[in-house]
C-alpha atoms as a PDB file:
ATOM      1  CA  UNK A   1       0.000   0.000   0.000  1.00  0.00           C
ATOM      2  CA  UNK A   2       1.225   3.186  -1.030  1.00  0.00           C
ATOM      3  CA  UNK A   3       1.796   6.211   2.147  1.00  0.00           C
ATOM      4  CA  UNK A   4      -0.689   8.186   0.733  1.00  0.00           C
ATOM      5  CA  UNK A   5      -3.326   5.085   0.519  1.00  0.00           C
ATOM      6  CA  UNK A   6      -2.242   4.311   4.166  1.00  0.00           C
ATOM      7  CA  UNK A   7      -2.604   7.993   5.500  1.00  0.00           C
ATOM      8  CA  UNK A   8      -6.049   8.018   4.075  1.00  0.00           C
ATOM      9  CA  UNK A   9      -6.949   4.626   5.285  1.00  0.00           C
ATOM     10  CA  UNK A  10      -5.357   6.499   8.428  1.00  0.00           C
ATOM     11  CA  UNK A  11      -7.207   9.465   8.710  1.00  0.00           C
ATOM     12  CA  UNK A  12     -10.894   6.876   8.032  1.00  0.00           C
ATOM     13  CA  UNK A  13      -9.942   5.010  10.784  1.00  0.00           C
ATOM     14  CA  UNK A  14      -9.481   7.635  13.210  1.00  0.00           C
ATOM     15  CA  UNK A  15     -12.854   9.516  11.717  1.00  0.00           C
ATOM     16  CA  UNK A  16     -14.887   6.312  12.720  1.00  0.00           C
ATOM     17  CA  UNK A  17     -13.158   6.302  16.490  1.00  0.00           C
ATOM     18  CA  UNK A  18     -14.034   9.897  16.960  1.00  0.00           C
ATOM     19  CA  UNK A  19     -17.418   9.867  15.364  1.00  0.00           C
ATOM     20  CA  UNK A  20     -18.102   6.634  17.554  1.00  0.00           C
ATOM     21  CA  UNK A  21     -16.945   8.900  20.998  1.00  0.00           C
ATOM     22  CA  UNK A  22     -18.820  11.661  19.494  1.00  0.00           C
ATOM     23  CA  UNK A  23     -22.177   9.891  18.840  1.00  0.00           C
ATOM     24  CA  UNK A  24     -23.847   9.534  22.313  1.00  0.00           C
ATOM     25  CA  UNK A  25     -23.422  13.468  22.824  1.00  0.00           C
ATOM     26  CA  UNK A  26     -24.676  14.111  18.985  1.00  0.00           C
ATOM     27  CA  UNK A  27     -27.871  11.994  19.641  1.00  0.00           C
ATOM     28  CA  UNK A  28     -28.755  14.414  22.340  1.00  0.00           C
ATOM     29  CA  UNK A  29     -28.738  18.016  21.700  1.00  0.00           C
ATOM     30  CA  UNK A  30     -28.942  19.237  25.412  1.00  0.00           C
ATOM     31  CA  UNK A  31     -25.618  17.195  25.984  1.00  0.00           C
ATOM     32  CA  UNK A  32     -23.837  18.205  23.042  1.00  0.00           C
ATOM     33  CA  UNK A  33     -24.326  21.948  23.730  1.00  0.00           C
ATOM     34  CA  UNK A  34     -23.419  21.668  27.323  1.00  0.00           C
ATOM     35  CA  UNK A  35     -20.063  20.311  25.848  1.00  0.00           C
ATOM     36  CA  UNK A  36     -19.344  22.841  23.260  1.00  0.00           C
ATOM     37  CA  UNK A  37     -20.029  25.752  26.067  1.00  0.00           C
ATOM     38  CA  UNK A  38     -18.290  24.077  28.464  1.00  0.00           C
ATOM     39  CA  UNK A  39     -15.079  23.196  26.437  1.00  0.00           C
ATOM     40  CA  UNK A  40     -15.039  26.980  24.802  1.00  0.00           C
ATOM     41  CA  UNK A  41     -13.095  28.209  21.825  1.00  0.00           C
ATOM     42  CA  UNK A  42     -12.215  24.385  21.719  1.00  0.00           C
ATOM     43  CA  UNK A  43     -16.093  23.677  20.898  1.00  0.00           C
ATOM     44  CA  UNK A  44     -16.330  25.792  18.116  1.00  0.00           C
ATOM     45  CA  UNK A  45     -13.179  22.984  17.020  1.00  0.00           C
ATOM     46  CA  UNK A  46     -14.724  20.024  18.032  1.00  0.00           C
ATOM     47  CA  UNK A  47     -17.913  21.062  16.152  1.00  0.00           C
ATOM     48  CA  UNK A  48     -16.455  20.982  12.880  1.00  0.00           C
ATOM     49  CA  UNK A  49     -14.785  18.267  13.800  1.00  0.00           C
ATOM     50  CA  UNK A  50     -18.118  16.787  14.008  1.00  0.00           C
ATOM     51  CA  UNK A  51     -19.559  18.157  11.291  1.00  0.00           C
ATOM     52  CA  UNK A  52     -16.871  17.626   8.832  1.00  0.00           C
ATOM     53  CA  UNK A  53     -16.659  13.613   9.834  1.00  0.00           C
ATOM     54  CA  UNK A  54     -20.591  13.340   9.174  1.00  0.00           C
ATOM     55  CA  UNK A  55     -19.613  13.990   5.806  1.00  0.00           C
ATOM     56  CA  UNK A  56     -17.572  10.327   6.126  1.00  0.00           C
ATOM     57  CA  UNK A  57     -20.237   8.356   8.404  1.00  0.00           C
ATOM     58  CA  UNK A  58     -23.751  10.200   8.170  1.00  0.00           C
ATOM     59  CA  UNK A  59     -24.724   8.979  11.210  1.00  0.00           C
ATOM     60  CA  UNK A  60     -27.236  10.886  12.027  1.00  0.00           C
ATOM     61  CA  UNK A  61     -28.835  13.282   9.597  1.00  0.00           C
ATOM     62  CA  UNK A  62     -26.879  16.466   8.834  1.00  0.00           C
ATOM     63  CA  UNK A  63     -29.380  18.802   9.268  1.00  0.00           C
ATOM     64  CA  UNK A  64     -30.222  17.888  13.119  1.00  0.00           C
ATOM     65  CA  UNK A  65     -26.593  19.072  14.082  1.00  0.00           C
ATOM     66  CA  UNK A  66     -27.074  21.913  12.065  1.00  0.00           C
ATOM     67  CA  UNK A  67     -29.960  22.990  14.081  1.00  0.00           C
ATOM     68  CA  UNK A  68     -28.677  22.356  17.122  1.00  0.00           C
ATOM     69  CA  UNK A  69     -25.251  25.033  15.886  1.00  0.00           C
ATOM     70  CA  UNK A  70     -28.085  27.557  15.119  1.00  0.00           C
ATOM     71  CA  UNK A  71     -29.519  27.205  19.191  1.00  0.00           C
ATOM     72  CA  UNK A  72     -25.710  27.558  20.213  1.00  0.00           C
ATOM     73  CA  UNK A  73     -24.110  30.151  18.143  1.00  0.00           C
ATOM     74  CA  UNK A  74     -27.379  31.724  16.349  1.00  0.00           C
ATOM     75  CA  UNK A  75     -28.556  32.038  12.710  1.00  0.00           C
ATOM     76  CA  UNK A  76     -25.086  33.834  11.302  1.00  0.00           C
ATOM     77  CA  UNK A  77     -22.199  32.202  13.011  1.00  0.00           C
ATOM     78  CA  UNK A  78     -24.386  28.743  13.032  1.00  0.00           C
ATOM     79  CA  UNK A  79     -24.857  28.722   9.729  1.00  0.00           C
ATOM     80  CA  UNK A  80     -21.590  29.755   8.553  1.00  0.00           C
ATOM     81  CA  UNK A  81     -20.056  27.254  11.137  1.00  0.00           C
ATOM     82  CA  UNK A  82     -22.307  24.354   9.549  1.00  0.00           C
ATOM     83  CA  UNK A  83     -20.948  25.714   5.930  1.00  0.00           C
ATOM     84  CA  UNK A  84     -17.474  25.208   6.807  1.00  0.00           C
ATOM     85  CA  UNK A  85     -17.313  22.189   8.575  1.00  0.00           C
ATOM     86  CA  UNK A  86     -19.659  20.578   5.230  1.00  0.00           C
ATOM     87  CA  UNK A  87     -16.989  22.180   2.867  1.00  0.00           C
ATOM     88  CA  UNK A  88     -14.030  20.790   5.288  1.00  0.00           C
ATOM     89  CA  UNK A  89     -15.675  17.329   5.146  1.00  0.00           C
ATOM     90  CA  UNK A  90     -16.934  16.979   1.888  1.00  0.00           C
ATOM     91  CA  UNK A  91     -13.030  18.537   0.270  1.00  0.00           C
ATOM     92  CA  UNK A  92     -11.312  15.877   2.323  1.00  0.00           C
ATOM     93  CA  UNK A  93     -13.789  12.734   1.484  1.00  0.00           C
ATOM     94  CA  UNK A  94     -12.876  13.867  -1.795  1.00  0.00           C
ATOM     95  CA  UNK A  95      -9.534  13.778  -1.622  1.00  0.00           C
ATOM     96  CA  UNK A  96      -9.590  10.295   0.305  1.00  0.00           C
ATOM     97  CA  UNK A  97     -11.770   9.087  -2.523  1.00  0.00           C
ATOM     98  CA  UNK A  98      -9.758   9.565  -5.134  1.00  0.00           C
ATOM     99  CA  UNK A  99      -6.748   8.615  -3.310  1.00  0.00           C
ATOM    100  CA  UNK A 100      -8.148   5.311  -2.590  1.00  0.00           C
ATOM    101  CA  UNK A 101      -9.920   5.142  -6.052  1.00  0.00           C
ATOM    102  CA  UNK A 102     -12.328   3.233  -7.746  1.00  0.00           C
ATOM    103  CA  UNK A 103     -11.919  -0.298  -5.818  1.00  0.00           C
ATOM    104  CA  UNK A 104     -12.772   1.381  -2.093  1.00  0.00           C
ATOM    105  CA  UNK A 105     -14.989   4.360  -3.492  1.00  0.00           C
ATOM    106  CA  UNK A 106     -17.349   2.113  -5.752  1.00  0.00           C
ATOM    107  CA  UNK A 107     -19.194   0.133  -2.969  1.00  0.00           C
ATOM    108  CA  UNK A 108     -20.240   3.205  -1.397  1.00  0.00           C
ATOM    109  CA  UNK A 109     -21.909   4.471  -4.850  1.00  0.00           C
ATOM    110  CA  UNK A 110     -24.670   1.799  -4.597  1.00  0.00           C
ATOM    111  CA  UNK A 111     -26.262   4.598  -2.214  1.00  0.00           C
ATOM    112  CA  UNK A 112     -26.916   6.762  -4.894  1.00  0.00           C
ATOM    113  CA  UNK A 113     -28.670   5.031  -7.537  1.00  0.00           C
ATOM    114  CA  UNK A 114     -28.952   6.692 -10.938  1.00  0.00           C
ATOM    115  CA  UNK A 115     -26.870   9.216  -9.052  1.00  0.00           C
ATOM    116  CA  UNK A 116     -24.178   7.221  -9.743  1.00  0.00           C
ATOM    117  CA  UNK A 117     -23.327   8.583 -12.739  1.00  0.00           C
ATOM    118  CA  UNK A 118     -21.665  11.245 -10.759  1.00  0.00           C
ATOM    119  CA  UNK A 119     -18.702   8.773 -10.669  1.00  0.00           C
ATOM    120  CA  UNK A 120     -18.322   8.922 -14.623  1.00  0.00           C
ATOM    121  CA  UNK A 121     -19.181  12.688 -15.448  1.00  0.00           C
ATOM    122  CA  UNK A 122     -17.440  16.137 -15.101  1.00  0.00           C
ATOM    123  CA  UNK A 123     -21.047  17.325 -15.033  1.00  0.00           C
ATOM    124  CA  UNK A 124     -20.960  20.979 -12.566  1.00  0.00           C
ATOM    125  CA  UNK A 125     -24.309  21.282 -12.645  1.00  0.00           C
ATOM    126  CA  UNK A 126     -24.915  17.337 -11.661  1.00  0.00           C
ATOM    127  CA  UNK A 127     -22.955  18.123  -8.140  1.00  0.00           C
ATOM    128  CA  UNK A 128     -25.049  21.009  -7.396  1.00  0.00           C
ATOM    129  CA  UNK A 129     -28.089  19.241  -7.663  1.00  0.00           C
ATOM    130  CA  UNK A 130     -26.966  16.117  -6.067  1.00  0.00           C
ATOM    131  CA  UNK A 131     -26.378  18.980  -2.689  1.00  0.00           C
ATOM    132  CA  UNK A 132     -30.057  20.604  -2.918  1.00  0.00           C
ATOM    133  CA  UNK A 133     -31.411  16.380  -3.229  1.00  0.00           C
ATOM    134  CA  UNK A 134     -30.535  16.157   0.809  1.00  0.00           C
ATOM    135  CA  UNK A 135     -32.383  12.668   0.626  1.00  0.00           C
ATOM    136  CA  UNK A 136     -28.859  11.683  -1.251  1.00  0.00           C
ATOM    137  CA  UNK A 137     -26.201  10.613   1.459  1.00  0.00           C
ATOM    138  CA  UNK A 138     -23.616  13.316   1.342  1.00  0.00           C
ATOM    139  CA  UNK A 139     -20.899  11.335   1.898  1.00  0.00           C
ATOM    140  CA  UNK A 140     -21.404   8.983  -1.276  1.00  0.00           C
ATOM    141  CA  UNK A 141     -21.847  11.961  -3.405  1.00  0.00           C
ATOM    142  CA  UNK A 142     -18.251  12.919  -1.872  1.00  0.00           C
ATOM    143  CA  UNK A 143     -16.870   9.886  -2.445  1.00  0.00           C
ATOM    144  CA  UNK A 144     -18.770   9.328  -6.233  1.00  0.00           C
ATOM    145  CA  UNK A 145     -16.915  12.950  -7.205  1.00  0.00           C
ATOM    146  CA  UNK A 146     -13.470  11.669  -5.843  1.00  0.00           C
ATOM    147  CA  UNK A 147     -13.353   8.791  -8.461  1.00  0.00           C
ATOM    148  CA  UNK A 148     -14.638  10.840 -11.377  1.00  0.00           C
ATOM    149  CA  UNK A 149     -12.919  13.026 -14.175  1.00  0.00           C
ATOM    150  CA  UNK A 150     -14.221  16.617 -12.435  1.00  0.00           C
ATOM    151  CA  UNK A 151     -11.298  18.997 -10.529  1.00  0.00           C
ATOM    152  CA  UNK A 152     -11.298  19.631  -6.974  1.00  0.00           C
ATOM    153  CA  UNK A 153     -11.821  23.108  -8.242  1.00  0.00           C
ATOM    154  CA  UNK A 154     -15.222  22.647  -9.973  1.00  0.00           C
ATOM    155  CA  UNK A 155     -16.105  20.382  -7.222  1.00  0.00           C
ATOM    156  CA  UNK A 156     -15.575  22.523  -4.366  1.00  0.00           C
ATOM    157  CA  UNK A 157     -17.181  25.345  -6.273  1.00  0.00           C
ATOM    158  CA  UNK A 158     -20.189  23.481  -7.098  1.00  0.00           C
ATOM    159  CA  UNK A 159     -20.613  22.497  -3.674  1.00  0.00           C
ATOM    160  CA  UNK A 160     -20.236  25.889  -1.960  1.00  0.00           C
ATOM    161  CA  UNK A 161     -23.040  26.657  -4.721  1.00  0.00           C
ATOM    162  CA  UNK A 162     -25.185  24.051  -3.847  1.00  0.00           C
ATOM    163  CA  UNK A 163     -24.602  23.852   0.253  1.00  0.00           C
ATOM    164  CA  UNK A 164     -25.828  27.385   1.052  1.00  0.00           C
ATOM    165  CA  UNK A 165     -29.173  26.873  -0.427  1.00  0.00           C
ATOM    166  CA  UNK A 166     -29.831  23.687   1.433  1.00  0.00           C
ATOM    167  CA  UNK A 167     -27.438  23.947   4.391  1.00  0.00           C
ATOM    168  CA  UNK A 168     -29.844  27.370   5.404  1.00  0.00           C
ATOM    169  CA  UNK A 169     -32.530  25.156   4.804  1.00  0.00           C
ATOM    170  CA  UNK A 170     -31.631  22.275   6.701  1.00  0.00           C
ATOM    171  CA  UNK A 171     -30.459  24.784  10.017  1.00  0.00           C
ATOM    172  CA  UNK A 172     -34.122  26.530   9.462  1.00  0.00           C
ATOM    173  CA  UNK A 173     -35.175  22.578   9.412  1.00  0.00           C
ATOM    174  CA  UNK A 174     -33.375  21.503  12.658  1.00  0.00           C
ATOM    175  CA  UNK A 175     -33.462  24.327  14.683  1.00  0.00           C
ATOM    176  CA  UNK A 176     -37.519  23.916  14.671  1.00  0.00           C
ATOM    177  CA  UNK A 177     -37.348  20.500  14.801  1.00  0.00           C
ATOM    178  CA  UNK A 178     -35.853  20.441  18.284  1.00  0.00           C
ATOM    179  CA  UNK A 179     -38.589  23.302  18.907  1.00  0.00           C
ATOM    180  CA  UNK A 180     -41.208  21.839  17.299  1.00  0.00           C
ATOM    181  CA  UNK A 181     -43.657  22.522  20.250  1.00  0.00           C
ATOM    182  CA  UNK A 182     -42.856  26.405  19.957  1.00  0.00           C
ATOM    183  CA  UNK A 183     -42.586  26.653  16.015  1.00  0.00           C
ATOM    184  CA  UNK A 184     -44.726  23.908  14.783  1.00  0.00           C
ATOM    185  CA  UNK A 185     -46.461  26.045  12.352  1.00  0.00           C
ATOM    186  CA  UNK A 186     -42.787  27.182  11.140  1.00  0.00           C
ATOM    187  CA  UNK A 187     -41.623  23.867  11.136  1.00  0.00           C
ATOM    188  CA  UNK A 188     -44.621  22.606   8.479  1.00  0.00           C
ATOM    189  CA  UNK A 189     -43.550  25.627   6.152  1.00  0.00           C
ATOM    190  CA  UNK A 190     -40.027  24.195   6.679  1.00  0.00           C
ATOM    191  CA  UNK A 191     -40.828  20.544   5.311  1.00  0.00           C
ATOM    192  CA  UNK A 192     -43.182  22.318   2.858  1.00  0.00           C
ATOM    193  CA  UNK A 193     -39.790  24.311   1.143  1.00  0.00           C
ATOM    194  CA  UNK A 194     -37.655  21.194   1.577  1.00  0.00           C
ATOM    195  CA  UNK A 195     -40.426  19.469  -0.570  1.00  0.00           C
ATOM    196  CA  UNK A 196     -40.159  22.368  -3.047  1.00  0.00           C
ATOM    197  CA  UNK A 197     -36.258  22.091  -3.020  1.00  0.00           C
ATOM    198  CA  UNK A 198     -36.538  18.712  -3.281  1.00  0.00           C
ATOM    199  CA  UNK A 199     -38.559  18.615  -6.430  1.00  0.00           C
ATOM    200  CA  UNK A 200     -37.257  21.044  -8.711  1.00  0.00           C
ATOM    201  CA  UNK A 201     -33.905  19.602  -8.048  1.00  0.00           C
ATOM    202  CA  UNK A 202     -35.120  16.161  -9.285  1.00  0.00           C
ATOM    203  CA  UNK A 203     -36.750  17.779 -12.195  1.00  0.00           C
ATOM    204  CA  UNK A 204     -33.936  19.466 -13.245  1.00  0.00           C
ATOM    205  CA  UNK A 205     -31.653  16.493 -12.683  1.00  0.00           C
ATOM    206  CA  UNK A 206     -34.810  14.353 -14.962  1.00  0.00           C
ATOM    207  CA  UNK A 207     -34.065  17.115 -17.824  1.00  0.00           C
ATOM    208  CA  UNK A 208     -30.703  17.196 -18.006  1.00  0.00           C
ATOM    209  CA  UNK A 209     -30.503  13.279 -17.693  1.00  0.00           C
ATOM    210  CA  UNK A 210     -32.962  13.649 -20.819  1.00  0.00           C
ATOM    211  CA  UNK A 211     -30.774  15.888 -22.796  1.00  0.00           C
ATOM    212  CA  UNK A 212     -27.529  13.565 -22.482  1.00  0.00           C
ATOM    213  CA  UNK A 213     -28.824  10.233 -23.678  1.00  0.00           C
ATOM    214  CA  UNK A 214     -28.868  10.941 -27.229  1.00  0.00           C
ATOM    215  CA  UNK A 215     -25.458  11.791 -26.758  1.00  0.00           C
ATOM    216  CA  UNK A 216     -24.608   8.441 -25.404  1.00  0.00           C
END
């Protein structure tokens, strides 16, 4: 095995320890915010530590941890804390990916379905979608883009442009959820967008799914 396969195999195992020490305090949001007060500016690191390995091992779904950032730190510094640990996570699943290649990546496609493709296209607009479709495990869609043609460039672009769309959606999402007896009105309109989101993306990925087949 070459160093760089075994510093990625590395850096996996040690994402799985920490995620595993992490999870009983994740599950419950009361316990994870007492820790981030309580450990200070060293929260604020250990929550994109969090965040960025649930972009490995989605656990739990992204957008309850998001939430609970937005009860902590509010709606500005919570969201832009979720954005950055996503964009942390998802750029280094990437480059694990595609260090690793086809032989550990492919497995993990099977998640994705049609979505797949994602693994043989250097489609831009393909990555965005596959962000605002937050039924699709992130982490596969990382892993799908580290084995295909696109560059880390487009990739990281295209997922900035697709994360702040659904990452505000999915803090608007949690937050209510663990409020849902104060917002519960709120939180209906929530689901309602994400249902919007939802669908156009999957329209849009129909179409352009449409438009390439001739081609092929």
């Amino acid at each position: 095995m070459s160093r760089k396969k075994l510093t990625s195999a590395i850096v996996l195992l040690f994402s799985l320890v920490i995620i595993g020490l992490l999870y009983p305090h994740i599950q419950h949001p009361d316990l994870f915010q007492d820790l981030i007060l309580e450990l200070g500016w060293k929260g604020v690191l250990l929550d994109l530590l969090a965040l960025s390995l649930l972009m490995f091992f989605p656990i739990i779904p992204f957008a309850l941890l998001a939430g609970i950032n937005i009860v902590i730190y509010g709606w500005s510094a919570g969201f832009l804390l979720t954005l950055t640990g996503s964009l942390l996570g998802s750029s280094l699943a990437f480059f694990i990916s595609r260090l690793l290649g086809q032989e550990w990546a492919r497995p993990h496609l099977n998640k994705l379905g049609k979505w797949g493709k994602l693994s043989d296209s250097k489609n831009f607009s393909l990555i965005i979608l596959a962000r605002l479709i937050f039924v699709l495990p992130a982490a596969a869609v990382n892993y799908a883009a580290g084995v295909s043609p696109i560059r880390f460039r487009s990739f990281f672009l295209a997922t900035l442009i697709g994360n702040i769309p659904i990452i505000l959606w999915e803090s608007w999402f949690g937050h209510d959820f663990w409020h849902l007896l104060q917002y519960p009105r709120r939180f209906s309109l929530a689901l309602l967008t994400g249902a919007v989101i939802f669908g156009s993306a999957w329209l849009l990925w129909q179409y352009i799914d449409r438009q390439e087949k001739p081609s092929t």
